[in-house]
PDB file of N, CA and C in Angstrom:
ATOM      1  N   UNK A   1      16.834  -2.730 -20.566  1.00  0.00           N
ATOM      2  CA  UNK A   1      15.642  -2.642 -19.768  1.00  0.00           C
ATOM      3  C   UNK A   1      15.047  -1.236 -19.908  1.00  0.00           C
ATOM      4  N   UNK A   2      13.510  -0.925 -20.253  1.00  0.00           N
ATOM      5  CA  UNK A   2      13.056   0.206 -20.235  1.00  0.00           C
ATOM      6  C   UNK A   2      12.928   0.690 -18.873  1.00  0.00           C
ATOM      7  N   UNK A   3      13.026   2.400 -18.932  1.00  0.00           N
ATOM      8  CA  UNK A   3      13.229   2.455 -17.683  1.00  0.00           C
ATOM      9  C   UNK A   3      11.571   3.275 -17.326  1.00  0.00           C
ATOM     10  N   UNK A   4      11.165   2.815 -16.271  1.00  0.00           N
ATOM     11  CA  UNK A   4       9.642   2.914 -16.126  1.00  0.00           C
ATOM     12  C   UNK A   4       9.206   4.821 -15.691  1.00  0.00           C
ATOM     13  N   UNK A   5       8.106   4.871 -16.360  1.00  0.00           N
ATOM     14  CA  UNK A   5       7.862   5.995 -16.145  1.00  0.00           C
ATOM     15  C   UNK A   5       7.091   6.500 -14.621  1.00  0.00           C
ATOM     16  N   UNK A   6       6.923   7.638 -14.273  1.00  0.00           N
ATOM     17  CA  UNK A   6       6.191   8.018 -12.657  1.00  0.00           C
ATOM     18  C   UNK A   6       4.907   7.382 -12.755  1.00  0.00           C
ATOM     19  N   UNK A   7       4.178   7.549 -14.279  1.00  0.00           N
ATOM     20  CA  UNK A   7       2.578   7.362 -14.132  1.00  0.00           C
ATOM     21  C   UNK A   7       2.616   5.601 -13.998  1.00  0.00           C
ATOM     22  N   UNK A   8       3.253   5.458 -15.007  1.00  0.00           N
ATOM     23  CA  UNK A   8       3.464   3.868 -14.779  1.00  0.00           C
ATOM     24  C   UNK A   8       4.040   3.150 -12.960  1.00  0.00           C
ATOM     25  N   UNK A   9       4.894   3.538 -12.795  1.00  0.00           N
ATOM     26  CA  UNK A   9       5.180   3.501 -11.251  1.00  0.00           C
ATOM     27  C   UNK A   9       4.191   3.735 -10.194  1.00  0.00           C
ATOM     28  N   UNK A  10       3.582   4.619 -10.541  1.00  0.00           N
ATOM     29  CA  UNK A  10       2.275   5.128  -9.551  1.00  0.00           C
ATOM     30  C   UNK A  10       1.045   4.135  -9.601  1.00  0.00           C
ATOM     31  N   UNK A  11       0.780   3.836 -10.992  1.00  0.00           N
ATOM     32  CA  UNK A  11      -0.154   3.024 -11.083  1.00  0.00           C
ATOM     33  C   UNK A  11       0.372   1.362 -10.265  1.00  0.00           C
ATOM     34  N   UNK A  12       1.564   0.766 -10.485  1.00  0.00           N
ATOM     35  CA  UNK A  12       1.996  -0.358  -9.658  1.00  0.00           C
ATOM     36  C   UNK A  12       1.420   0.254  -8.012  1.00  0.00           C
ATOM     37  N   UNK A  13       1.908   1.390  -7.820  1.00  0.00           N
ATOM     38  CA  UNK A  13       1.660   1.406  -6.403  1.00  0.00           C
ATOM     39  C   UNK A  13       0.097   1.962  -5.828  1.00  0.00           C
ATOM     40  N   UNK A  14      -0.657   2.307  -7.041  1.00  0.00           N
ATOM     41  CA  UNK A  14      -2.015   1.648  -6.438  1.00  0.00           C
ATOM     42  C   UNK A  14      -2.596   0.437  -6.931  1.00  0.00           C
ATOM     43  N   UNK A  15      -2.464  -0.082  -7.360  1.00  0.00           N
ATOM     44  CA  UNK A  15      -2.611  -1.646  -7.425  1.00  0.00           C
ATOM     45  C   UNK A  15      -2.009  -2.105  -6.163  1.00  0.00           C
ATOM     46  N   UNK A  16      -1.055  -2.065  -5.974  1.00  0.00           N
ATOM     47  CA  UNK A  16      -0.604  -2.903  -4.360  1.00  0.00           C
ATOM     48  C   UNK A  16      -1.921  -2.317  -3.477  1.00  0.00           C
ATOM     49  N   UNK A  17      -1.705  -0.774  -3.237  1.00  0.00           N
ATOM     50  CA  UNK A  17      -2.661  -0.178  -2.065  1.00  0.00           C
ATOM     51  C   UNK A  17      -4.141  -1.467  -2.577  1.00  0.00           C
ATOM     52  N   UNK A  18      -4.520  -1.444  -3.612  1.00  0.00           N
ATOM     53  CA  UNK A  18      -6.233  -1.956  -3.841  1.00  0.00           C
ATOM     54  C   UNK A  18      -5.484  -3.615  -3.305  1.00  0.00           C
ATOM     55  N   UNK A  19      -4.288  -3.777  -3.401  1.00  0.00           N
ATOM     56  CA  UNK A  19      -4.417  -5.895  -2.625  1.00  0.00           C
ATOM     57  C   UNK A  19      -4.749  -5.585  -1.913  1.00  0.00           C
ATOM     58  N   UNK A  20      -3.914  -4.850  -1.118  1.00  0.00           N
ATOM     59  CA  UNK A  20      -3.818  -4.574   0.328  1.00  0.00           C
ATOM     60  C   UNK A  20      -5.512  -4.141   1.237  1.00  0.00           C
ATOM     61  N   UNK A  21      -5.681  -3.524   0.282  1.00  0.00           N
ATOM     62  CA  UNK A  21      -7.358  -3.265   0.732  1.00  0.00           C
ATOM     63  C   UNK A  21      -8.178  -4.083   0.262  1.00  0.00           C
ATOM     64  N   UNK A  22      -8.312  -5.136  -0.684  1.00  0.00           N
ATOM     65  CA  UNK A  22      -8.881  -5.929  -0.310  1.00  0.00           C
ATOM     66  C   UNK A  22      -8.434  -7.354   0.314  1.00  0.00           C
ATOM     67  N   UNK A  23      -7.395  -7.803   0.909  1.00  0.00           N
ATOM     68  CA  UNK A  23      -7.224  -7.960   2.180  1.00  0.00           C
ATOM     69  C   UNK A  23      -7.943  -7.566   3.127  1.00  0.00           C
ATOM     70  N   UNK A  24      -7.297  -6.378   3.745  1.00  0.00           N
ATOM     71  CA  UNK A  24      -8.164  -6.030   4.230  1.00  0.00           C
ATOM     72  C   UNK A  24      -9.285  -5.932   4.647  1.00  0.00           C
ATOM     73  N   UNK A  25     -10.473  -5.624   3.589  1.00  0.00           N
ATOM     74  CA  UNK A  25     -11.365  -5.987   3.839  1.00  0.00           C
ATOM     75  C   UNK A  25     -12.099  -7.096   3.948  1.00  0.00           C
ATOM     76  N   UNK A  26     -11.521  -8.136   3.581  1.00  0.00           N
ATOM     77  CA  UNK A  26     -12.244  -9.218   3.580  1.00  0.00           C
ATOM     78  C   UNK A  26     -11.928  -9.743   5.008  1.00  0.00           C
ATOM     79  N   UNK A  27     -10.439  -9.275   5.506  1.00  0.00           N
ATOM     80  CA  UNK A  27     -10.093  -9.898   6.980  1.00  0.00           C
ATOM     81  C   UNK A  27     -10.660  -9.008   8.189  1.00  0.00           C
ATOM     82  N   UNK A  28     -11.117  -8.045   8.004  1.00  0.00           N
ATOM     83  CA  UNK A  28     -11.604  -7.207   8.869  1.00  0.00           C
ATOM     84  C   UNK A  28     -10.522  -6.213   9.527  1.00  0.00           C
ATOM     85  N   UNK A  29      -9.561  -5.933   8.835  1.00  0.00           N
ATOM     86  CA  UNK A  29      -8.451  -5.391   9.227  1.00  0.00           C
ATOM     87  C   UNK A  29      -8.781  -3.776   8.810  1.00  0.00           C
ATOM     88  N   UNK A  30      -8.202  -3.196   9.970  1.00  0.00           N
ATOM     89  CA  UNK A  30      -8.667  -1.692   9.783  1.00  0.00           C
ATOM     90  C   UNK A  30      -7.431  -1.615   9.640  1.00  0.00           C
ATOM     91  N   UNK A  31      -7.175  -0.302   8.722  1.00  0.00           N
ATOM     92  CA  UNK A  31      -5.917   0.966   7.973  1.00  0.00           C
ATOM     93  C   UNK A  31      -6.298   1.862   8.007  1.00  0.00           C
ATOM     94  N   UNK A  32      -5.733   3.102   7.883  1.00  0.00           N
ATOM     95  CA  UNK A  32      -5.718   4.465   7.177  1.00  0.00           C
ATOM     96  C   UNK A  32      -4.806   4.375   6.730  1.00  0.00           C
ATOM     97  N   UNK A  33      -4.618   5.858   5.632  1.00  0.00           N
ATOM     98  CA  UNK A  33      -3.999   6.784   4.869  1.00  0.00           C
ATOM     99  C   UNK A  33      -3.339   7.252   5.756  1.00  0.00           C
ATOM    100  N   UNK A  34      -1.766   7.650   5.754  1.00  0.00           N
ATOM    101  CA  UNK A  34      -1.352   8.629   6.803  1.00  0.00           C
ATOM    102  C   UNK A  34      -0.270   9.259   5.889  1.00  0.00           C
ATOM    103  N   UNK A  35       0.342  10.478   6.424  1.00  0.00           N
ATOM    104  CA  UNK A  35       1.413  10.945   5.864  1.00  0.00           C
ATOM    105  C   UNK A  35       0.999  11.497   4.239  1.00  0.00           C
ATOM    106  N   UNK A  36       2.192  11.345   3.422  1.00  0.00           N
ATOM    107  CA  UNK A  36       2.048  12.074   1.812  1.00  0.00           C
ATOM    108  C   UNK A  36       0.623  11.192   1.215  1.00  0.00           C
ATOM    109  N   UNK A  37       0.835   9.989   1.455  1.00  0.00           N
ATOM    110  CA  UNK A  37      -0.752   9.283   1.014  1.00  0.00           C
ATOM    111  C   UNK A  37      -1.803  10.123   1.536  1.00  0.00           C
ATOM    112  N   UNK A  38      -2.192  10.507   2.454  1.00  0.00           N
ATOM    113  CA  UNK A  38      -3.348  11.173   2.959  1.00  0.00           C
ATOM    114  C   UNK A  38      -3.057  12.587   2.698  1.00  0.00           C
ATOM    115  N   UNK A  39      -2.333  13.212   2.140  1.00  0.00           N
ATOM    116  CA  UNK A  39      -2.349  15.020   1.612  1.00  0.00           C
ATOM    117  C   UNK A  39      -2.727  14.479   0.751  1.00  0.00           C
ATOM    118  N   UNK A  40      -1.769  13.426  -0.304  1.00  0.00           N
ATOM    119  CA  UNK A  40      -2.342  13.705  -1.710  1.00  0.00           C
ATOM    120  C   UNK A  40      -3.830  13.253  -2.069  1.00  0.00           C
ATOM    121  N   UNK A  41      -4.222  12.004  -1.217  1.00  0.00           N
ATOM    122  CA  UNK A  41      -5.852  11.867  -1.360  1.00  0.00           C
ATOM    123  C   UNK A  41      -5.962  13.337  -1.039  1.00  0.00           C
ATOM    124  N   UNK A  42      -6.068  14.289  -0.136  1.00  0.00           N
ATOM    125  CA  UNK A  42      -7.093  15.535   0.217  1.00  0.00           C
ATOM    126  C   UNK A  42      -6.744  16.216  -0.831  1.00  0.00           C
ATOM    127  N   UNK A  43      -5.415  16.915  -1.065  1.00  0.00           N
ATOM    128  CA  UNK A  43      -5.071  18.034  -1.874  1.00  0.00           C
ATOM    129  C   UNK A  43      -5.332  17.721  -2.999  1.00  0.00           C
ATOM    130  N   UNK A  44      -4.764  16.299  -3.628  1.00  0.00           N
ATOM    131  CA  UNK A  44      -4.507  16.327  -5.065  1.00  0.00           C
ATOM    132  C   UNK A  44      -5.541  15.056  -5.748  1.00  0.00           C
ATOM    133  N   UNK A  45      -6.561  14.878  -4.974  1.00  0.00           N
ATOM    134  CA  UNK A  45      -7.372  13.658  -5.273  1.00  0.00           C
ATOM    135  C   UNK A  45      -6.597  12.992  -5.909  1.00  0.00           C
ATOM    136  N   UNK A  46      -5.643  12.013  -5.304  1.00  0.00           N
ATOM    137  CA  UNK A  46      -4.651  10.982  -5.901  1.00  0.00           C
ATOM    138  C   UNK A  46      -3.576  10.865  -4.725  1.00  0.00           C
ATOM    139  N   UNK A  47      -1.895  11.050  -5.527  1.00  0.00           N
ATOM    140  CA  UNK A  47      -0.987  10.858  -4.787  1.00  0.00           C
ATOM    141  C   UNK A  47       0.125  12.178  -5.550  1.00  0.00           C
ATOM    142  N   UNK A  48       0.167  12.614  -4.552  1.00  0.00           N
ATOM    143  CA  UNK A  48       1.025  13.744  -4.282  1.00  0.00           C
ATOM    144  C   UNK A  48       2.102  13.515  -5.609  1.00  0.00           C
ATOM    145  N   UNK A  49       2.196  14.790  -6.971  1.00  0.00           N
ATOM    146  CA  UNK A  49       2.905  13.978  -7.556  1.00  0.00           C
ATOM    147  C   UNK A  49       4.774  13.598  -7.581  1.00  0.00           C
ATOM    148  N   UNK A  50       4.875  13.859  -7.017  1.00  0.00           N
ATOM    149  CA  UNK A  50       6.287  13.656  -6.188  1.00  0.00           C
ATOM    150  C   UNK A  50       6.670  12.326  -5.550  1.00  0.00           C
ATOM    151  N   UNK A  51       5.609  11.830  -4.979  1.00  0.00           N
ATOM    152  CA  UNK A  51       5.454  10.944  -4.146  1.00  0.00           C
ATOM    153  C   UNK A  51       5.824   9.711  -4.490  1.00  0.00           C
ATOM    154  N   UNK A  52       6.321   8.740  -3.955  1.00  0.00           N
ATOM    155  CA  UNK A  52       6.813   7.371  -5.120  1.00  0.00           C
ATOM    156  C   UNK A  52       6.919   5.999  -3.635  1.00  0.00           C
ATOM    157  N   UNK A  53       5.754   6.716  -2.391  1.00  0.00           N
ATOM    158  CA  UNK A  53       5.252   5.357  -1.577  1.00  0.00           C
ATOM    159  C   UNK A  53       4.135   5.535  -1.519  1.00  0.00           C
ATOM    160  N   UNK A  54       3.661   4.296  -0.480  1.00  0.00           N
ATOM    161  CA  UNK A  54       2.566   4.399  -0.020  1.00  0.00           C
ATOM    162  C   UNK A  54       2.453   4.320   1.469  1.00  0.00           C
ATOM    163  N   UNK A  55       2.189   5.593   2.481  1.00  0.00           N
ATOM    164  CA  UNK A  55       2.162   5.112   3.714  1.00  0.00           C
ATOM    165  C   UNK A  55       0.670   5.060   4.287  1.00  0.00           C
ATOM    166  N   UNK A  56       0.447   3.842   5.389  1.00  0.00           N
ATOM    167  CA  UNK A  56      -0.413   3.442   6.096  1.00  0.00           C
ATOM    168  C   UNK A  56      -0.058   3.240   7.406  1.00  0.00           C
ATOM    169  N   UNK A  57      -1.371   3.298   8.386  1.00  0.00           N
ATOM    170  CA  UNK A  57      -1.263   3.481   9.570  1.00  0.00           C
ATOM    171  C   UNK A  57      -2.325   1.718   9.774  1.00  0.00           C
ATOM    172  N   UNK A  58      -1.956   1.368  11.084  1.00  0.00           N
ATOM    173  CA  UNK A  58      -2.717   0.375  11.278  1.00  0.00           C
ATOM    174  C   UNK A  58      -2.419   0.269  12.912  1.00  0.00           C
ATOM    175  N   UNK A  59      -3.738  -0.399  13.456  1.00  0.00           N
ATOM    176  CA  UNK A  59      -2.899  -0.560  14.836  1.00  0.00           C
ATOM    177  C   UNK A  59      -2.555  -2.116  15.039  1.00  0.00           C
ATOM    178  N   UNK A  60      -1.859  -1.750  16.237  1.00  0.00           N
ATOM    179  CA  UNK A  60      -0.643  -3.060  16.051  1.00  0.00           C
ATOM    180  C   UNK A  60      -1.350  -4.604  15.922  1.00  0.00           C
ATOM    181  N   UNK A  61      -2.515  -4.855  16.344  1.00  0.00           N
ATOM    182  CA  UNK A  61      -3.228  -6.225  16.340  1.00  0.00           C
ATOM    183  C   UNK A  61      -3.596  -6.387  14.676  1.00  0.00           C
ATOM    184  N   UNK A  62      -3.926  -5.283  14.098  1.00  0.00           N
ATOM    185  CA  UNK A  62      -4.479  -5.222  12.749  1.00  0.00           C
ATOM    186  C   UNK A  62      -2.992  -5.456  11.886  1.00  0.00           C
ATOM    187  N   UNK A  63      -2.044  -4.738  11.896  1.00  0.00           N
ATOM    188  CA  UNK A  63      -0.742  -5.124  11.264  1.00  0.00           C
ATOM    189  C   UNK A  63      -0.173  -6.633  11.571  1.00  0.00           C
ATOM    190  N   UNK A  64      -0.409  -7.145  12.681  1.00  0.00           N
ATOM    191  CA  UNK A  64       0.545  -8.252  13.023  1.00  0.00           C
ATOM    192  C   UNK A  64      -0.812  -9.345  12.119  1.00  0.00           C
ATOM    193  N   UNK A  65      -1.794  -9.028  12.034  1.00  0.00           N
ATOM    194  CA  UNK A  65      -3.092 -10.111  11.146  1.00  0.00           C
ATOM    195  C   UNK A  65      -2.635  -9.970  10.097  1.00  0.00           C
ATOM    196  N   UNK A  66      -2.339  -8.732   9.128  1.00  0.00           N
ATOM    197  CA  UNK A  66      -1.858  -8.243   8.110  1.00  0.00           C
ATOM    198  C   UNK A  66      -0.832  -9.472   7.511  1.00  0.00           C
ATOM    199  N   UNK A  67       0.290  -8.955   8.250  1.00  0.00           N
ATOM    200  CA  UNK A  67       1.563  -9.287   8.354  1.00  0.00           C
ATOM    201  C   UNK A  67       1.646 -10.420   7.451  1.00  0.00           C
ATOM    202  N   UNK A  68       0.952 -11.706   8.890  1.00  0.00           N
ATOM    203  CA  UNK A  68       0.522 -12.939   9.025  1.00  0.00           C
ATOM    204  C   UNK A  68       0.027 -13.243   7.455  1.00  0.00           C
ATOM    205  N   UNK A  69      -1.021 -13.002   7.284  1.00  0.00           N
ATOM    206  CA  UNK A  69      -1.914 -13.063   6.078  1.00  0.00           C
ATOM    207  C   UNK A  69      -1.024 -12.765   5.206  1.00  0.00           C
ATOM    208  N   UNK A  70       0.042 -11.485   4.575  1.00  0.00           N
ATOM    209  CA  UNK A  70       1.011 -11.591   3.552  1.00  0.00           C
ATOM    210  C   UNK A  70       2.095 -12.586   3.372  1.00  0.00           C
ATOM    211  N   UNK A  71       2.430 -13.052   4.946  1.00  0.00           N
ATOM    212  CA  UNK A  71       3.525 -13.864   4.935  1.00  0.00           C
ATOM    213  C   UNK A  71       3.110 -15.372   4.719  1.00  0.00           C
ATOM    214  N   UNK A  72       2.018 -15.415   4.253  1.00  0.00           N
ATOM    215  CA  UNK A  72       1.290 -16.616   3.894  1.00  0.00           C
ATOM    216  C   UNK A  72       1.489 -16.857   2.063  1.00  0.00           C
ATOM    217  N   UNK A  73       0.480 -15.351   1.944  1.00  0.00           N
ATOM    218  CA  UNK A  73       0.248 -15.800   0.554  1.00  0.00           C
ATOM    219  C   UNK A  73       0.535 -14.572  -0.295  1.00  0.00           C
ATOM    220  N   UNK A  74       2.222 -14.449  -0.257  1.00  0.00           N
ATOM    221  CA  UNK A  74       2.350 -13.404  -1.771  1.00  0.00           C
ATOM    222  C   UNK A  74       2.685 -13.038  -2.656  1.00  0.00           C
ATOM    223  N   UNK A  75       2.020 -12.195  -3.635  1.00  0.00           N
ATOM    224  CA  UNK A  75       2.181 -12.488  -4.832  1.00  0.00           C
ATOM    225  C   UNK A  75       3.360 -12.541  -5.424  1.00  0.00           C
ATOM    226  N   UNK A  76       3.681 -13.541  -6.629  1.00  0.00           N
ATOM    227  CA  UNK A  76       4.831 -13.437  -6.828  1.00  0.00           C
ATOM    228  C   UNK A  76       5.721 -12.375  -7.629  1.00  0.00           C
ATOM    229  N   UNK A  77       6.608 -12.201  -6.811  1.00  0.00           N
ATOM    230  CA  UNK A  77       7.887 -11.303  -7.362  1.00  0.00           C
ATOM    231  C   UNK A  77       7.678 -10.030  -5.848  1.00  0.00           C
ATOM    232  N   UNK A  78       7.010 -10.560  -5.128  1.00  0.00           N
ATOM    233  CA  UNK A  78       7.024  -9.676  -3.931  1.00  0.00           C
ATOM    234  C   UNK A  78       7.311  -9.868  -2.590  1.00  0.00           C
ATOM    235  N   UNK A  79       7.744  -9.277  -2.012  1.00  0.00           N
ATOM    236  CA  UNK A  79       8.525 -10.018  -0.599  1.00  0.00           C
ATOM    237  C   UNK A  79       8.185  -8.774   0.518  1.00  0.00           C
ATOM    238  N   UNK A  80       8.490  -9.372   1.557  1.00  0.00           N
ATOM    239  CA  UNK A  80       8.124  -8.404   3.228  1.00  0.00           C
ATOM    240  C   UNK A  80       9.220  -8.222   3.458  1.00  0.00           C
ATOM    241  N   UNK A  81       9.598  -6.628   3.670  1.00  0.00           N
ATOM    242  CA  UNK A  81      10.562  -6.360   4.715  1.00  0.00           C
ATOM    243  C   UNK A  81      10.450  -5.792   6.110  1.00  0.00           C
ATOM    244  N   UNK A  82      10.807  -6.820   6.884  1.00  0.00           N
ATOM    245  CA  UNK A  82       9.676  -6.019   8.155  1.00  0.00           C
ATOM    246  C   UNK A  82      11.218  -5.551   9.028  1.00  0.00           C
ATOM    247  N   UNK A  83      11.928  -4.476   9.242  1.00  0.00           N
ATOM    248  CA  UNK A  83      12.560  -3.890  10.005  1.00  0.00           C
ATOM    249  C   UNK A  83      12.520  -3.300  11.268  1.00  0.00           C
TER     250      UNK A  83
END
């Protein structure tokens, strides 16, 4: 198995962020950026390069719609861990 590179890795994890936002937007679900996601948008127009998540803020009515809506329909090879 090749073993994947950061840029390659990074790019998977904005592709998720763009489902997730458009979700989002189409459900009317509000997010932010919070944490290393939101320095590296300011500082580094991108993602911090260190960085290897993605964190978001949502409030709790908007996450539990979220949730709902992923635990419906997702894509395959991807799963929810809700802890």
């Amino acid at each position: 198995m090749k073993k994947m590179t950061r840029d390659e890795y990074k790019e998977i994890l904005l592709g998720n962020l763009e489902y997730i936002d458009n979700i989002c937007r189409k459900n009317n679900i509000n997010y932010t950026l919070i944490g290393g996601s939101l320095i590296g948008a300011i500082r580094h127009n991108g993602m911090i390069p260190w960085d290897d998540d993605i964190d978001l803020g949502l409030p709790r009515k908007d996450f539990d719609k979220l949730h709902e809506l992923l635990s419906k329909d997702m894509p395959k090879g991807y799963g929810i861990c809700n802890r």
